[in-house]
Protein backbone atom coordinates (compact mmCIF):
# COMPACT_ATOMS: atom_id res chain seq x y z
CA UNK A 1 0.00 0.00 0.00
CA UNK A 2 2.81 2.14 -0.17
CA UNK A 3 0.74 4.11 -3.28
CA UNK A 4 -1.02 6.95 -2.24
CA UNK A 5 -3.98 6.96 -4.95
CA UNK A 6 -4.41 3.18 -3.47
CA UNK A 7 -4.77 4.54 -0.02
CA UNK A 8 -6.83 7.35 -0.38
CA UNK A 9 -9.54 5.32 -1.95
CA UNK A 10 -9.52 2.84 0.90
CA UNK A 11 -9.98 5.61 3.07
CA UNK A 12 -12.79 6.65 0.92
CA UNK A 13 -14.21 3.19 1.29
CA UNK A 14 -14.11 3.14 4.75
CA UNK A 15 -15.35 6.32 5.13
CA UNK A 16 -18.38 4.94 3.17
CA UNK A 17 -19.07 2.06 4.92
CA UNK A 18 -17.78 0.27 1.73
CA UNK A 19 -14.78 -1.59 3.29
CA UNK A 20 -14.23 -4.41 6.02
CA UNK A 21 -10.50 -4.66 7.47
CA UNK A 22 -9.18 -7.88 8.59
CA UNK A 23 -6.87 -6.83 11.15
CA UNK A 24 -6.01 -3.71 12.98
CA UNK A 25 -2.99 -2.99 11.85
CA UNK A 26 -4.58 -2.61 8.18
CA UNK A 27 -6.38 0.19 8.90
CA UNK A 28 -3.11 1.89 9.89
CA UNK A 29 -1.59 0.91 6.56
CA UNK A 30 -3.72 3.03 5.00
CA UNK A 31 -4.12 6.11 7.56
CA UNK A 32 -2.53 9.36 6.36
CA UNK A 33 0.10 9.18 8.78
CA UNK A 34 1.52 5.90 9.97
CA UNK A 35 4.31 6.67 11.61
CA UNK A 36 5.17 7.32 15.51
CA UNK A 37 3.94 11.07 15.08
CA UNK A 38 0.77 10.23 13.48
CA UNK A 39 0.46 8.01 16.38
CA UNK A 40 1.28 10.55 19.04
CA UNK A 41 -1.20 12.55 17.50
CA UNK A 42 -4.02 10.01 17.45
CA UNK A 43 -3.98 10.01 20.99
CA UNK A 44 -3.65 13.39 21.73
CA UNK A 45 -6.78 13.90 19.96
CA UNK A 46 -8.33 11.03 22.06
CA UNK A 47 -7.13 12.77 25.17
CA UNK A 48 -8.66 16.20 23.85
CA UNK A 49 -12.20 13.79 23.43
CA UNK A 50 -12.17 12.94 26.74
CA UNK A 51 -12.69 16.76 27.78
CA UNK A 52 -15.75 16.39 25.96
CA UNK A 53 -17.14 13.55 28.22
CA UNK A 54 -21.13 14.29 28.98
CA UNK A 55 -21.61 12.45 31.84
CA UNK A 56 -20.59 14.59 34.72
CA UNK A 57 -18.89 14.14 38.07
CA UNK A 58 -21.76 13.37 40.06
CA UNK A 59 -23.02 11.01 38.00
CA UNK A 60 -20.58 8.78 37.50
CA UNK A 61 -20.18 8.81 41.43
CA UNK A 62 -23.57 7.83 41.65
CA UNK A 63 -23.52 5.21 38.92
CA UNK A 64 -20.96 3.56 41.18
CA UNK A 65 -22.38 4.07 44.33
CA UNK A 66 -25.69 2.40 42.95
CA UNK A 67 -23.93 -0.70 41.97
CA UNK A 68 -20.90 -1.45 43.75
CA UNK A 69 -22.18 -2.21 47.34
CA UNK A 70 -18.68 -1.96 48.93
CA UNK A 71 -17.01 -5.08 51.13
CA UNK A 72 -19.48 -7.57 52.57
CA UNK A 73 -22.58 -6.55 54.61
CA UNK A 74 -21.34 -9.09 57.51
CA UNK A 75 -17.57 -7.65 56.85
CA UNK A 76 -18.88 -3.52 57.75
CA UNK A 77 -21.38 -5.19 60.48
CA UNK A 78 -25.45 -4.66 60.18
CA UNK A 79 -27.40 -0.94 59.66
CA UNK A 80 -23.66 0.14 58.90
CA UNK A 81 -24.49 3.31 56.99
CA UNK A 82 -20.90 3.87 55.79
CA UNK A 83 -20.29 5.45 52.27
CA UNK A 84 -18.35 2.73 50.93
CA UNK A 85 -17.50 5.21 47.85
CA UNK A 86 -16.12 7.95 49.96
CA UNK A 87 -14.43 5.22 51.18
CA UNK A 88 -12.41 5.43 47.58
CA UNK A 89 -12.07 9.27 47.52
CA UNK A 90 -8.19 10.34 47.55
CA UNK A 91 -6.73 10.43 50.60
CA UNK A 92 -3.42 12.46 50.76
CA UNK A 93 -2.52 10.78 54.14
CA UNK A 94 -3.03 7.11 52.90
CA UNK A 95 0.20 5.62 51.62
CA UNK A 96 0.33 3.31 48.54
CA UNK A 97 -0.51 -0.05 50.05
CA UNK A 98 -3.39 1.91 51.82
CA UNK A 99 -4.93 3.38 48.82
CA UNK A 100 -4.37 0.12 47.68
CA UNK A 101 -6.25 -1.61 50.36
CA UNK A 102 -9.17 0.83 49.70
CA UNK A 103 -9.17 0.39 45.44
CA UNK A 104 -8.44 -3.41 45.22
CA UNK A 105 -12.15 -4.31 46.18
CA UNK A 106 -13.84 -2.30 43.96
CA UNK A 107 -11.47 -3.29 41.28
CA UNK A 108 -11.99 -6.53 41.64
CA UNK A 109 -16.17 -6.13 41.94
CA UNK A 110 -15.38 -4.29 38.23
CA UNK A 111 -13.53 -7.26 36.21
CA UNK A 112 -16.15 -9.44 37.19
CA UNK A 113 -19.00 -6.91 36.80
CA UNK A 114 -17.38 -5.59 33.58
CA UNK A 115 -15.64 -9.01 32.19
CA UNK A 116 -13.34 -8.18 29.25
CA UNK A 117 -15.17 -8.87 25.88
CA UNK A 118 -13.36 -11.60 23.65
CA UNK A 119 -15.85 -12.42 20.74
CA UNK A 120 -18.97 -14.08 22.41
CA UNK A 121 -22.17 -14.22 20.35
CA UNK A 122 -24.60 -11.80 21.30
CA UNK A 123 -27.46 -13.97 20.87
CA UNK A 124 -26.64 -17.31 22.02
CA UNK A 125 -23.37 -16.51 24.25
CA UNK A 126 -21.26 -19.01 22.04
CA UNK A 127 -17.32 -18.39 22.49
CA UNK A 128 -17.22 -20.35 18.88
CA UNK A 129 -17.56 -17.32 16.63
CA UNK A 130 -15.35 -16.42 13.49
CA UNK A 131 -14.40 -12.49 13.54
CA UNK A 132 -15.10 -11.33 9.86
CA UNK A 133 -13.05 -8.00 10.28
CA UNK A 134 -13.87 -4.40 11.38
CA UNK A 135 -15.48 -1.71 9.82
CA UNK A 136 -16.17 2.10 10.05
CA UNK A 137 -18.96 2.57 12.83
CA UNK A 138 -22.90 3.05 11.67
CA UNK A 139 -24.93 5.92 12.47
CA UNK A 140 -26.42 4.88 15.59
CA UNK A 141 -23.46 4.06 17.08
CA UNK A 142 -21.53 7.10 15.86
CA UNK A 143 -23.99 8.69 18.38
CA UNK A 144 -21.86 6.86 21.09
CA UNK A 145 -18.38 8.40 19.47
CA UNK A 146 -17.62 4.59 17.89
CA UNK A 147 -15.05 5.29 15.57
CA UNK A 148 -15.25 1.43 14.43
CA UNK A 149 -17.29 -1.69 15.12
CA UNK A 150 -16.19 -5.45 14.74
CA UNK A 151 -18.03 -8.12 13.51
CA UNK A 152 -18.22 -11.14 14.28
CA UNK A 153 -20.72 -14.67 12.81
CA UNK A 154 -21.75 -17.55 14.98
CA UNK A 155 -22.08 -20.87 13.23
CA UNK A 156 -24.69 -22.17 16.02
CA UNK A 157 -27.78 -19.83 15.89
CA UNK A 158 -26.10 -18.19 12.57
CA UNK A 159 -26.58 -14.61 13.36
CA UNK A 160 -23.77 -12.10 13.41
CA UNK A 161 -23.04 -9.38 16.30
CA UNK A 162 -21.50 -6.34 16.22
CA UNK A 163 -18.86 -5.04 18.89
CA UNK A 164 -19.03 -1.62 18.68
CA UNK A 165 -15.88 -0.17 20.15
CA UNK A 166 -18.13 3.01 22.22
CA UNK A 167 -16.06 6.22 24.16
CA UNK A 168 -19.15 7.15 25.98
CA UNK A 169 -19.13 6.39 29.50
CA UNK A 170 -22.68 6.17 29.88
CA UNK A 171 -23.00 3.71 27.31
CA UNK A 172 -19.96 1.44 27.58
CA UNK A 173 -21.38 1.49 31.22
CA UNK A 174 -24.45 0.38 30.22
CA UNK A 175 -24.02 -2.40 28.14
CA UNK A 176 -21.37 -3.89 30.26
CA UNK A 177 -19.16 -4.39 27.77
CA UNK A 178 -15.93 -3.71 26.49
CA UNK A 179 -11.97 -4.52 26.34
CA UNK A 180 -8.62 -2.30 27.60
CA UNK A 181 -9.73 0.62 25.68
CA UNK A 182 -13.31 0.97 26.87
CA UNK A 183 -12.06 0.19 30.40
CA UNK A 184 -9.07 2.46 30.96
CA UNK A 185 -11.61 4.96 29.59
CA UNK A 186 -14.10 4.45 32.53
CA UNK A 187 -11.07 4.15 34.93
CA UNK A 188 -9.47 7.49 33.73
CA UNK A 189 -12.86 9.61 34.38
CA UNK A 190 -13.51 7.27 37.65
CA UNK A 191 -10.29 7.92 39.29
CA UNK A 192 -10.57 11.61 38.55
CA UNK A 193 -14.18 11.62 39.90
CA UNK A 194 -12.64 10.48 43.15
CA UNK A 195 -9.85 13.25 43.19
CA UNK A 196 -6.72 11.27 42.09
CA UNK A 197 -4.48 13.03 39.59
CA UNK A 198 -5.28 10.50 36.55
CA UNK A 199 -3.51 9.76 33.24
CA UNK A 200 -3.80 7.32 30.59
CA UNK A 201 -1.09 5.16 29.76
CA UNK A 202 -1.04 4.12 26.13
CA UNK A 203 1.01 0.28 25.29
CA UNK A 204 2.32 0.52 21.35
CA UNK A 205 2.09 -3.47 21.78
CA UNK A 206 -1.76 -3.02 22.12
CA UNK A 207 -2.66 -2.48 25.61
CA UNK A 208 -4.04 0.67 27.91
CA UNK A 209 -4.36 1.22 31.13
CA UNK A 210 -4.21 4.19 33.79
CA UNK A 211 -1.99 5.66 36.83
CA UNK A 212 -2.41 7.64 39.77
CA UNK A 213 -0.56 9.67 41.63
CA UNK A 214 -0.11 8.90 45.60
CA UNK A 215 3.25 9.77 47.71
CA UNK A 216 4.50 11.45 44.96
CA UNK A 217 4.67 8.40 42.83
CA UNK A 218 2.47 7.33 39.64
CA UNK A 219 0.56 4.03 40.17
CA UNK A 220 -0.55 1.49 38.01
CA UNK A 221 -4.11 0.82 37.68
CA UNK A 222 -5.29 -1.70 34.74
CA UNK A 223 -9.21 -2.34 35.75
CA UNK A 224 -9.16 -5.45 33.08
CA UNK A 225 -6.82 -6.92 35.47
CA UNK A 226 -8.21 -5.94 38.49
CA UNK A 227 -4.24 -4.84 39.11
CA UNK A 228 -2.94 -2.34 41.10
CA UNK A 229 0.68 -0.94 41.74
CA UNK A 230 2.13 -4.28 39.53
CA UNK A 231 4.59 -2.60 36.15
CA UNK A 232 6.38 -5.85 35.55
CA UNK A 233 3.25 -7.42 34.89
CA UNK A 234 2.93 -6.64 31.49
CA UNK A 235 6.96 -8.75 31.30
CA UNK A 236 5.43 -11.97 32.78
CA UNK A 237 2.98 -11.83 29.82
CA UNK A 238 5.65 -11.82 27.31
CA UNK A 239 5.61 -8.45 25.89
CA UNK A 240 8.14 -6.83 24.10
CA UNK A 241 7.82 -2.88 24.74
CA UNK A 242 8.40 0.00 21.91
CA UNK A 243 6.60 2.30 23.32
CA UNK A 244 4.60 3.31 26.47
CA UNK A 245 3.28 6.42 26.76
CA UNK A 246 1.50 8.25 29.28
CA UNK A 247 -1.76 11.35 28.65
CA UNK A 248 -2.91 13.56 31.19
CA UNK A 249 -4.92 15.98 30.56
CA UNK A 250 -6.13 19.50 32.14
CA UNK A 251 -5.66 23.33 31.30
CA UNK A 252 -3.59 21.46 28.59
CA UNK A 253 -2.29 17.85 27.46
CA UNK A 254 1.01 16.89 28.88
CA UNK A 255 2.44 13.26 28.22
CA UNK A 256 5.76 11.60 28.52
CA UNK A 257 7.76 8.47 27.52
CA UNK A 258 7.22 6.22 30.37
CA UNK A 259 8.82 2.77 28.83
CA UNK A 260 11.60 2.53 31.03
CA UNK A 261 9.11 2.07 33.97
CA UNK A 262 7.36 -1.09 32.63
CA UNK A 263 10.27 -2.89 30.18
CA UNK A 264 12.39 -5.10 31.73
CA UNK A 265 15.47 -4.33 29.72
CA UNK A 266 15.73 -1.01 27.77
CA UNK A 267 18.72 -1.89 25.80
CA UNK A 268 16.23 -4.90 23.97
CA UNK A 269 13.69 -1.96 24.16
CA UNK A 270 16.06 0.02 21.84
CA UNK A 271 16.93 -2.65 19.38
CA UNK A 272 13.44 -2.91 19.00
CA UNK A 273 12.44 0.45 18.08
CA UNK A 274 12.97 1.50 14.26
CA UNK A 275 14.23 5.36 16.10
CA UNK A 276 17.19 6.40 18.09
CA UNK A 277 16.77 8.31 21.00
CA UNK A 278 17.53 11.77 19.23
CA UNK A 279 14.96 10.57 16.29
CA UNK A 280 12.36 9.68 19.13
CA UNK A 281 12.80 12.98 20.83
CA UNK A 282 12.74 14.59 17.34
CA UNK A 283 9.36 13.12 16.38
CA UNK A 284 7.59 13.58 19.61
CA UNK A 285 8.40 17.24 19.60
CA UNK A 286 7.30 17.02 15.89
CA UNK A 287 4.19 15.74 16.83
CA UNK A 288 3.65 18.08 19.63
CA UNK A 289 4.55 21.11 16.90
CA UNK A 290 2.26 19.32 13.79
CA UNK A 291 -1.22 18.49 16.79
CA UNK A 292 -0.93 21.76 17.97
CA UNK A 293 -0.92 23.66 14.82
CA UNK A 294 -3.70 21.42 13.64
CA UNK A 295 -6.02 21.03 15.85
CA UNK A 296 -9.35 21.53 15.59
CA UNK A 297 -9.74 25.71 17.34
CA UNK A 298 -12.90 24.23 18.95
CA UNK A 299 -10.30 22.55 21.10
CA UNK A 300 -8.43 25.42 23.73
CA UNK A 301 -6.14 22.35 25.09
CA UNK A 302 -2.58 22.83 23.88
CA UNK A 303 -0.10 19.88 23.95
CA UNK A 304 2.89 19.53 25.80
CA UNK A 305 6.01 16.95 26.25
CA UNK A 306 7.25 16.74 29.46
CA UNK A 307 10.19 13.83 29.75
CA UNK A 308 11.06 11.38 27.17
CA UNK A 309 12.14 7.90 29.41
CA UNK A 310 15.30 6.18 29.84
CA UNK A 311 18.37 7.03 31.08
């Protein structure tokens, strides 16, 4: 695909509705930008998306406090009237393995509430269905802010289901269903609800995830795992790092390379990546220069680079 005329009328395809991709990484062959830049700036303009969440503060709050009842009845003790989400709120007196102790419950009540979506049928539940590819989002769900939607057919009852992948809260809460990017998602506006200073940690190897900040230190948080405070668990599952990089986002967008803090070895880490570390730092500041210039004025966030990792 390295032709451009070829690519631009895939893009008009899929802009159409006219054209089902078989794999992810085929829709970035024929983006306008596939390199490390273009990336950067996907995700800034995710980040910048997020501002525009509609469900509010208080609502999300009370979403959770409707359906995650807290530790055991028995466990608080009868007519208990203790507001087991307050109970979550950032405390800048608890240490890590305190806030821990407060998040790991919840977290756990959210994996199995919330169970990472694989490719079950939608009618009859049957794991045995054959993903046909992924296509640009309908209508409808373009009301949610899907940007695509995956499809899958079930040889039992025959019917087909559609996984569209939402970025509304409200509605990726209320259809229970979802994978890393969904979750990190909820998790990012979640944590902020409850006062923690929140970003969103973005995995080139295909993986997302959020931190917090407590003692002065950012924590890992990936609700699909129900993990908390645990970087070298993304080693024991075999991954081999380019890049991880983490979003915040507030009067502006500030992010920084954070590999270093979840690779095992940075000098494999290196070898891996097709950039040395000047042409990394070049092409994040690039990126930071080329979003900032582009985006859309609607948007008052500017972008900033903070630290690029390693030593």
């Amino acid at each position: 695909l390295s032709n451009e005329t070829v690519r631009a009328d895939l893009r008009h395809r899929w802009t159409s509705r006219r054209l089902v991709l078989k794999d992810k990484s085929f829709k970035k062959s024929i983006g306008a930008d596939e390199s490390l830049v273009g990336d950067v700036k996907g995700y800034l303009t995710r980040m910048s998306e997020f501002e525009n969440e509609s469900m509010t503060v208080a609502e999300l709050l009370e979403w959770l406090r409707s359906r995650w009842q807290g530790v055991d009845t028995a466990e608080r003790g009868e007519g208990t009237n203790t507001d087991h989400v307050a109970q979550l709120v950032f405390d800048p007196h608890r240490t890590v393995d305190e806030t821990g102790q407060a998040l790991l419950p919840m977290l756990h009540w959210f994996r199995s509430a919330y169970p990472y979506y694989h490719q079950r049928c939608l009618t009859c539940e049957s794991d045995e269905t054959t993903r046909l590819g992924t296509l640009r989002a309908s209508c409808s769900e373009e009301v949610f802010a899907a940007g695509r939607t995956e499809l899958y057919h079930c040889p039992k009852c025959l019917e087909y289901s559609r996984f569209a992948r939402y970025n509304q809260l409200q509605k990726v809460l209320g259809d229970a269903r979802g994978r890393c990017g969904e979750y990190s998602m909820v998790f990012y506006h979640l944590m902020r609800a409850l006062g923690y200073h929140t970003r969103w940690v973005c995995d080139w190897t295909d993986h997302v995830w959020v931190e917090v900040r407590v003692e002065n230190a950012w924590i890992h948080i990936d609700p699909c795992e129900a993990a908390y405070n645990d970087k070298q668990m993304y080693v024991g599952w075999g991954k081999k790092h380019t890049y991880v990089v983490a979003f915040a986002a507030g009067d502006e967008i500030v992010f920084e390379d954070v590999t270093e803090h979840y690779a095992a070895d940075m000098a494999q880490v290196r070898k891996r990546r097709d950039l040395s570390d000047s042409d990394l730092a070049e092409a994040l500041h690039k990126a930071v220069a080329e979003w900032n210039q582009e985006r859309d004025p609607a948007v008052k966030m500017i972008a900033r680079l903070t630290r690029l990792g390693g030593p």
